[in-house]
Structures are given as structure tokens and as C-alpha cells.
N, C-alpha and C. Protein backbone atom coordinates (compact mmCIF):
# COMPACT_ATOMS: atom_id res chain seq x y z
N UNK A 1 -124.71 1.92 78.36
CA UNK A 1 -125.30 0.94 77.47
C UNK A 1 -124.61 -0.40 77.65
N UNK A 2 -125.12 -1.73 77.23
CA UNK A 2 -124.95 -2.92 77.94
C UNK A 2 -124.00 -3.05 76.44
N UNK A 3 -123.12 -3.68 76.03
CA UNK A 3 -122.60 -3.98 75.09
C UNK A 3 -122.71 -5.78 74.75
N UNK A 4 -123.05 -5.55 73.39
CA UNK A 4 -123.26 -6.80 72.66
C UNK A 4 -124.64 -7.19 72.71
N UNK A 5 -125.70 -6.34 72.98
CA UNK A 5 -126.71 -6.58 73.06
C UNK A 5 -127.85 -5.81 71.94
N UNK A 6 -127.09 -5.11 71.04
CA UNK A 6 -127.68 -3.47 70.34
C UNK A 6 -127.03 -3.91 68.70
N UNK A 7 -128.11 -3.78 67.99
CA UNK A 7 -127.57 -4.47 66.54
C UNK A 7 -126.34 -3.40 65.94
N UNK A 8 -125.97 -3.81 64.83
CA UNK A 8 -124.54 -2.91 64.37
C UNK A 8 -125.07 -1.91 64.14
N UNK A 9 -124.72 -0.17 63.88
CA UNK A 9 -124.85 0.83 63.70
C UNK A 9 -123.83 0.81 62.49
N UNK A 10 -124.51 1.16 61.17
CA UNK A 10 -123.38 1.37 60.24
C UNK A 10 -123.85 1.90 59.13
N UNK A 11 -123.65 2.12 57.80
CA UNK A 11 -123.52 3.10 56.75
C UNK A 11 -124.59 2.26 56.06
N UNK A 12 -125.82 3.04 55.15
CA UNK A 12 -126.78 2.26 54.48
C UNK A 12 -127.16 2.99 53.33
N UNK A 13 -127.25 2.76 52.33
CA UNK A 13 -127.87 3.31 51.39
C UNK A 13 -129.25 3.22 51.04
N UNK A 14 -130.05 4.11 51.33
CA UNK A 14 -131.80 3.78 50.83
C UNK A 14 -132.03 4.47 49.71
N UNK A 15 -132.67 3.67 48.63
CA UNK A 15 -133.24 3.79 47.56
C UNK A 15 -134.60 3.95 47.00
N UNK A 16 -135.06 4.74 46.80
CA UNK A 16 -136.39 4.88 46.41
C UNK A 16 -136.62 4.77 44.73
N UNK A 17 -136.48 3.63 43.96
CA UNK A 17 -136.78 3.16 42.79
C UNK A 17 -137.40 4.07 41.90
N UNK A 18 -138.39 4.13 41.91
CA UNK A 18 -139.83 5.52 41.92
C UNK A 18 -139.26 6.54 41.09
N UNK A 19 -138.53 6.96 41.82
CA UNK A 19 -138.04 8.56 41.84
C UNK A 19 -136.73 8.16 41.53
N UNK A 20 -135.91 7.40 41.36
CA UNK A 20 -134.30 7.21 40.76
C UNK A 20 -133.46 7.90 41.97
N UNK A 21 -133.80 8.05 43.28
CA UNK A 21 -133.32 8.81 44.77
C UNK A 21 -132.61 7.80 45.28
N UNK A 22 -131.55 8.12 45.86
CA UNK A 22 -130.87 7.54 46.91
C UNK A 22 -129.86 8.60 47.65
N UNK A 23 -129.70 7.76 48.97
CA UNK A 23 -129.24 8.87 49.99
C UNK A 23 -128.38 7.51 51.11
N UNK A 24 -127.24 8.00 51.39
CA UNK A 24 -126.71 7.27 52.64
C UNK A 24 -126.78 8.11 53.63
N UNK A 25 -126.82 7.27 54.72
CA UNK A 25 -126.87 7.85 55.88
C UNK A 25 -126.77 6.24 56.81
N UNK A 26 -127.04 6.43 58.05
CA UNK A 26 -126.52 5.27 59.02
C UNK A 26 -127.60 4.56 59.33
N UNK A 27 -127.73 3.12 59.56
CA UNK A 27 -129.08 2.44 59.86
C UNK A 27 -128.79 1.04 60.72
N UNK A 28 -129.69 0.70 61.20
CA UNK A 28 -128.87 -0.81 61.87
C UNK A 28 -129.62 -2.05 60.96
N UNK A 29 -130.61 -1.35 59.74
CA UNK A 29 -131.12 -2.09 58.93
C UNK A 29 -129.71 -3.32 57.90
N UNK A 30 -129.79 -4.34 58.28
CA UNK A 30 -128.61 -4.88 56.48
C UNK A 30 -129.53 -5.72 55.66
N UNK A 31 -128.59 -5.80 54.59
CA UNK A 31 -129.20 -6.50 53.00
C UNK A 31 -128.00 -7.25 52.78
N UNK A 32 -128.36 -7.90 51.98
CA UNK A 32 -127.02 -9.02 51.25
C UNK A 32 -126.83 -8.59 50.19
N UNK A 33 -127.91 -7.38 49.31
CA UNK A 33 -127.60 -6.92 48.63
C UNK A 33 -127.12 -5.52 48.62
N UNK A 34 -125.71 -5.19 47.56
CA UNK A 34 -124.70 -3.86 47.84
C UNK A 34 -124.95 -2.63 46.57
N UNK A 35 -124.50 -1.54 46.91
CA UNK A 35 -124.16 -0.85 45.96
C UNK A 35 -122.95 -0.06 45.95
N UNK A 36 -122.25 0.60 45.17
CA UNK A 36 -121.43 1.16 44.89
C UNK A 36 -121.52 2.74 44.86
N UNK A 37 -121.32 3.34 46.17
CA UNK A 37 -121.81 4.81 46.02
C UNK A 37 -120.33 5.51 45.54
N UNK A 38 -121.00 6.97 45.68
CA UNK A 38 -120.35 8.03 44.76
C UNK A 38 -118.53 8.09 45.49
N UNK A 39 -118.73 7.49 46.55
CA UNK A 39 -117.25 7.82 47.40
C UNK A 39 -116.88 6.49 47.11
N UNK A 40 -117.02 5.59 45.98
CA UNK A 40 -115.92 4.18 46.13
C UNK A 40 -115.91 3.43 46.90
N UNK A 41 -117.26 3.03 47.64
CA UNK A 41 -116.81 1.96 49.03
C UNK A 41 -118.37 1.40 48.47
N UNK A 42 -118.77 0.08 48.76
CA UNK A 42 -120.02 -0.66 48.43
C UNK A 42 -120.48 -0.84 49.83
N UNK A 43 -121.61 0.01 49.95
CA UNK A 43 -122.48 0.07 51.49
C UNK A 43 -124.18 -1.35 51.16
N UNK A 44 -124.83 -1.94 51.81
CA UNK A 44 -125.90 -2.15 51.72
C UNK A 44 -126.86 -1.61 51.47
N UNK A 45 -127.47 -1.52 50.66
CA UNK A 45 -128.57 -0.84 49.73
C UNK A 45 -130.55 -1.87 50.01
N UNK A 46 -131.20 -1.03 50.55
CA UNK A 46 -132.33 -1.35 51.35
C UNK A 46 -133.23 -0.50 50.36
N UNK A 47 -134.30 -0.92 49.64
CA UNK A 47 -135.25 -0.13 48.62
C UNK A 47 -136.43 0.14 49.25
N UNK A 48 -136.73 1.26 48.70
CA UNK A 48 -138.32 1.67 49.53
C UNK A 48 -138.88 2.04 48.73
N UNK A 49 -140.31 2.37 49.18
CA UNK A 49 -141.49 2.50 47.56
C UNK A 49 -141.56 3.94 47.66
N UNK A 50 -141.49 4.43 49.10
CA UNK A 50 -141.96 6.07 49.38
C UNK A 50 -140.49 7.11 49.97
N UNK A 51 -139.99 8.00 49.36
CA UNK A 51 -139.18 8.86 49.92
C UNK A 51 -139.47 10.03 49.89
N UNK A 52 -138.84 11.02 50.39
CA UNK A 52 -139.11 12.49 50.08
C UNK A 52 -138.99 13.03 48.79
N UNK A 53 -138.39 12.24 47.85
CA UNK A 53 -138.65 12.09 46.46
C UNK A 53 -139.49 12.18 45.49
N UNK A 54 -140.60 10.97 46.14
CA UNK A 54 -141.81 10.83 45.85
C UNK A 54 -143.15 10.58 46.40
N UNK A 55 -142.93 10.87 47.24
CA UNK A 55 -144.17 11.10 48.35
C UNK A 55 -144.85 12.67 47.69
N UNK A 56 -146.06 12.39 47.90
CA UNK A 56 -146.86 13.56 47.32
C UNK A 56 -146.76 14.91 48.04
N UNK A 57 -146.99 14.94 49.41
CA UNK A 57 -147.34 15.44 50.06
C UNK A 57 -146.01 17.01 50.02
N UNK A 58 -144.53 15.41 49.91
CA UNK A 58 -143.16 16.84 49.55
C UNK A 58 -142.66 16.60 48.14
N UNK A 59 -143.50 16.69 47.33
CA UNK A 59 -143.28 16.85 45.77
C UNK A 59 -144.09 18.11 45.74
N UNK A 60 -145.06 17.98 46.28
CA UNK A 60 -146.11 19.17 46.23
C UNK A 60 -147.52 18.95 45.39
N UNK A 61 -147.71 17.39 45.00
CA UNK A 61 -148.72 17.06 44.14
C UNK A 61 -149.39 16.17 44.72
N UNK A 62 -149.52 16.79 46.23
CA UNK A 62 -150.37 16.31 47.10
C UNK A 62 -152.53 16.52 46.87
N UNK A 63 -152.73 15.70 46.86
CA UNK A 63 -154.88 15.99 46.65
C UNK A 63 -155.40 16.57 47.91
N UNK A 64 -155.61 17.32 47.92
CA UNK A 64 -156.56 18.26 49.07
C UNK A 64 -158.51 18.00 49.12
N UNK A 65 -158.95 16.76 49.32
CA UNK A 65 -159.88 16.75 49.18
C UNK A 65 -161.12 17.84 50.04
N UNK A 66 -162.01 17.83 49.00
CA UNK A 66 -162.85 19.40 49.29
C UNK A 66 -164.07 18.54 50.12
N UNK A 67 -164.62 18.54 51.22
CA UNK A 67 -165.44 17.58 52.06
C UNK A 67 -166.60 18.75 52.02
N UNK A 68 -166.62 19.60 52.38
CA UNK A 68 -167.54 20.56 52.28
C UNK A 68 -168.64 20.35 50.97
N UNK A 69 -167.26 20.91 49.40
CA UNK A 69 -168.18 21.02 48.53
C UNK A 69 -168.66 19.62 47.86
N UNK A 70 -168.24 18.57 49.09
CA UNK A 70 -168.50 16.78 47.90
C UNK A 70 -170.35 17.08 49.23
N UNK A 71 -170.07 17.59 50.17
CA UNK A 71 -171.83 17.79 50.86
C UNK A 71 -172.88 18.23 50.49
N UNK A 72 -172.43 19.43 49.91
CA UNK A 72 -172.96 20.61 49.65
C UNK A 72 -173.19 20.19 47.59
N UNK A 73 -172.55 19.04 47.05
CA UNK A 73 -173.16 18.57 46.00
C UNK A 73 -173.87 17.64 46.56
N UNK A 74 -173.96 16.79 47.20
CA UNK A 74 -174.61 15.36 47.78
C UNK A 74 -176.07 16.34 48.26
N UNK A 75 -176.29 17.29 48.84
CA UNK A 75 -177.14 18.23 49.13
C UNK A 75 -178.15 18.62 47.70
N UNK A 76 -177.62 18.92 47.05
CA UNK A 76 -178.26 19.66 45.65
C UNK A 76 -178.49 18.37 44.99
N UNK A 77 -177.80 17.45 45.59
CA UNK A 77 -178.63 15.85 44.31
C UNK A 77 -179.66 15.50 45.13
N UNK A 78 -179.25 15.19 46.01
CA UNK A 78 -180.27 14.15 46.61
C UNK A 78 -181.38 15.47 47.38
N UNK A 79 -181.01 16.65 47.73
CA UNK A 79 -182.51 17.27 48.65
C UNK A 79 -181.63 17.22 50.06
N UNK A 80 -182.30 17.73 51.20
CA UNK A 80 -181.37 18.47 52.49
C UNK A 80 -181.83 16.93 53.15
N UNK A 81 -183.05 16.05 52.66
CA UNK A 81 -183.34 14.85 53.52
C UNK A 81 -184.01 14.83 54.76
């Protein structure tokens, strides 16, 4: 790898508001704004609207739309056409 060319690799905190979630882990994302995590050191804190928190799909209150039976009513209103 070429050095000085590759943004910083370092410690980030993401927040998902929503759901009151946060999680560190490493990002080359920064903010000017900090937080104060559970180990005593203030990392950059980056907010997001969607996490595994609250995303439907892994909460489990995901909508399964039924395409069949929205036809098969559109069928019985309107006639086969």
C-alpha cells in the first residue's frame, strides 16, 4: 500500500437515534462532533436514521406484501377484463 494516500483508520461511534443504539467499531468516517463511551476515552460519534436496531426487516416487524391476493381482489372488483 502507497502510504499517505488512504484516509485515517480509527475508532467511531455510530448512533442510531431511533432506537437509543450505539456501537463502536473502526471507520475512516470523522465528525467534529464527540462522545464519551463506556471505556472513558471520547471517540467521534456519526448518527444514522437506520441500524440493526431499527430497521424492520431485523426487528422482525418487517410488511410482507401479499401481490397475489391485492390481484386476485383487483380480479373480484373490477371482472377478469
Amino acid at each position: 500500500m502507497n502510504h499517505g494516500i488512504h484516509p485515517a483508520y480509527r475508532p467511531v461511534v455510530f448512533r442510531d437515534r431511533s432506537a437509543e443504539f450505539a456501537f463502536l467499531t473502526r471507520s475512516t468516517l470523522s465528525s467534529s462532533r464527540t462522545v464519551e463511551w463506556t471505556d472513558g476515552h471520547s471517540y467521534p460519534v456519526i448518527d444514522v436514521e437506520t441500524s440493526s436496531a431499527s430497521h424492520p426487516v431485523y426487528t422482525g416487524k418487517a410488511r410482507i406484501l401479499d401481490t397475489a391476493g391485492r390481484i386476485e381482489q383487483y380480479h373480484r372488483r373490477y371482472g377478469q377484463g
